[in-house]
Protein backbone atom coordinates (compact mmCIF):
# COMPACT_ATOMS: atom_id res chain seq x y z
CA UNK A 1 229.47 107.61 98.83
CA UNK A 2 229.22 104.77 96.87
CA UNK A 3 231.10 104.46 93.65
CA UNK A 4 233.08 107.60 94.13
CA UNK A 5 236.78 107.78 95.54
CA UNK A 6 236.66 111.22 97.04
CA UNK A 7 234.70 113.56 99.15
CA UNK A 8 232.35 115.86 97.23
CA UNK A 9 230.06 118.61 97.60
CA UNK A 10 226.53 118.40 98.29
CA UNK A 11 225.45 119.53 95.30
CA UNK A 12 227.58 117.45 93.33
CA UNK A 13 226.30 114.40 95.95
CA UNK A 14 222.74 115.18 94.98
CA UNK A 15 224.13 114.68 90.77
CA UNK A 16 225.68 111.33 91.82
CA UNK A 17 222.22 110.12 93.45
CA UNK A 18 220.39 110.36 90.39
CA UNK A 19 223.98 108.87 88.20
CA UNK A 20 223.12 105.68 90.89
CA UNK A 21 219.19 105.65 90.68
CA UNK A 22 219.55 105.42 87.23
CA UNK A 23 222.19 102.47 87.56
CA UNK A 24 220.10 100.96 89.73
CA UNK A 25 217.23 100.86 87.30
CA UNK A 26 219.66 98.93 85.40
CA UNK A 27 220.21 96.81 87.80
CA UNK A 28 224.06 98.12 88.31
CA UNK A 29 226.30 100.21 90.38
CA UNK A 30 228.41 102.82 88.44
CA UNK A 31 232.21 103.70 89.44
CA UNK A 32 233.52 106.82 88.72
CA UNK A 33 237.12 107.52 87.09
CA UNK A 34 236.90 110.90 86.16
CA UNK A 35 235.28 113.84 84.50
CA UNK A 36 234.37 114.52 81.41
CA UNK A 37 233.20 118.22 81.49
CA UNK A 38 229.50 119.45 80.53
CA UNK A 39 229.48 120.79 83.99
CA UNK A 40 226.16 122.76 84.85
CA UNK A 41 226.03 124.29 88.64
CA UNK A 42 222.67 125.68 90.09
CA UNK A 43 221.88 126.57 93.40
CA UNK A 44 221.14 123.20 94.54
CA UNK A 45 223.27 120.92 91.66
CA UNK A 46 226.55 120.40 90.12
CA UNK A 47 226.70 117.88 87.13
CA UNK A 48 229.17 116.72 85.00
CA UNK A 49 229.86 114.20 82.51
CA UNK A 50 231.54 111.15 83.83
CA UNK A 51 233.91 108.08 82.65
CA UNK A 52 233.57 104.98 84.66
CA UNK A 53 232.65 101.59 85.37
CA UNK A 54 229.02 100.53 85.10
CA UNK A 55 229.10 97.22 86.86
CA UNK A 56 226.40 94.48 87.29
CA UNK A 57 225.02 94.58 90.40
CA UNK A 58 226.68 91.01 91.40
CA UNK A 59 230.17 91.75 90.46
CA UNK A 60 230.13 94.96 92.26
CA UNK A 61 231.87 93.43 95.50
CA UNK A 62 235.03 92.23 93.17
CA UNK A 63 235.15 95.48 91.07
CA UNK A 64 235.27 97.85 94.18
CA UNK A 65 238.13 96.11 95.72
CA UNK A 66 240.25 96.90 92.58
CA UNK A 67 238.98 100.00 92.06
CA UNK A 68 239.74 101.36 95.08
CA UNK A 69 243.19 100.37 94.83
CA UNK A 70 243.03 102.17 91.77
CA UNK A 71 244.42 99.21 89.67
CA UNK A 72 241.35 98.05 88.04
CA UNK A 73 242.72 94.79 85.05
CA UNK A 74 241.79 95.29 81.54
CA UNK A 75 238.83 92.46 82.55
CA UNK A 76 236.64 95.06 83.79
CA UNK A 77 237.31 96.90 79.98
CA UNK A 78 233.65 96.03 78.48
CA UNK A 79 232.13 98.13 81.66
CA UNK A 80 233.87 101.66 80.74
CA UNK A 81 230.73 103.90 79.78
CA UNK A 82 230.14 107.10 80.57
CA UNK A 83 227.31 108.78 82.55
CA UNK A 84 225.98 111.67 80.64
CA UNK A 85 223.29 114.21 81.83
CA UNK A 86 220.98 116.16 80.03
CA UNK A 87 218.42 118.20 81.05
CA UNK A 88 214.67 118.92 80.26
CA UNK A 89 212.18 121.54 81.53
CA UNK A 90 214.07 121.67 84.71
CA UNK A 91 214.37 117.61 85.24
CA UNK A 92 218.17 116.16 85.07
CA UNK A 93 218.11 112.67 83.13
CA UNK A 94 221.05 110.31 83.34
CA UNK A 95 221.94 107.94 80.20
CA UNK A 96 225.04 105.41 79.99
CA UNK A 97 226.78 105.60 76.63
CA UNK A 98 229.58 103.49 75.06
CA UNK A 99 232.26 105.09 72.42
């Protein structure tokens, strides 16, 4: 799946859908690098918190091919954000923060 190095669950798969929907909107593609905890599971989703690249949509070609090689350069720096889920009445909503 796009944007994430490893096979994952389904439920987790459906989380990352709405994570790229939401980058999308933005007209992006986010990378993960890894967890961040604030993990809810339910029967049909697993979230967490997660650190990461969110890259313009146009530079996405020349950030994946260092990312997976898992030696992304300190010129992709400015992109770290994470993806952080909250949820309301039911409804999962994505936001990209910087720290």
């Amino acid at each position: 799946m796009l944007g994430l190095r490893t096979q994952e669950s389904d439920k987790f798969n459906r989380f990352w859908e709405l994570v790229q929907m939401e980058a999308k909107s933005q007209g992006k593609v986010f990378f993960a690098d890894c967890g961040e905890g604030n993990i809810l599971e339910t029967p049909d989703l697993e979230c967490e918190d997660m650190r990461g690249w969110l890259i313009p949509k146009e530079k996405a070609k020349e950030f994946e091919t260092e990312w997976q090689q898992g030696k992304v350069s300190d010129k992709w720096t400015e992109f770290i954000f994470w993806a952080e889920w909250s949820e309301n009445d039911g409804n999962i909503k994505i936001r990209f923060e910087t720290y």
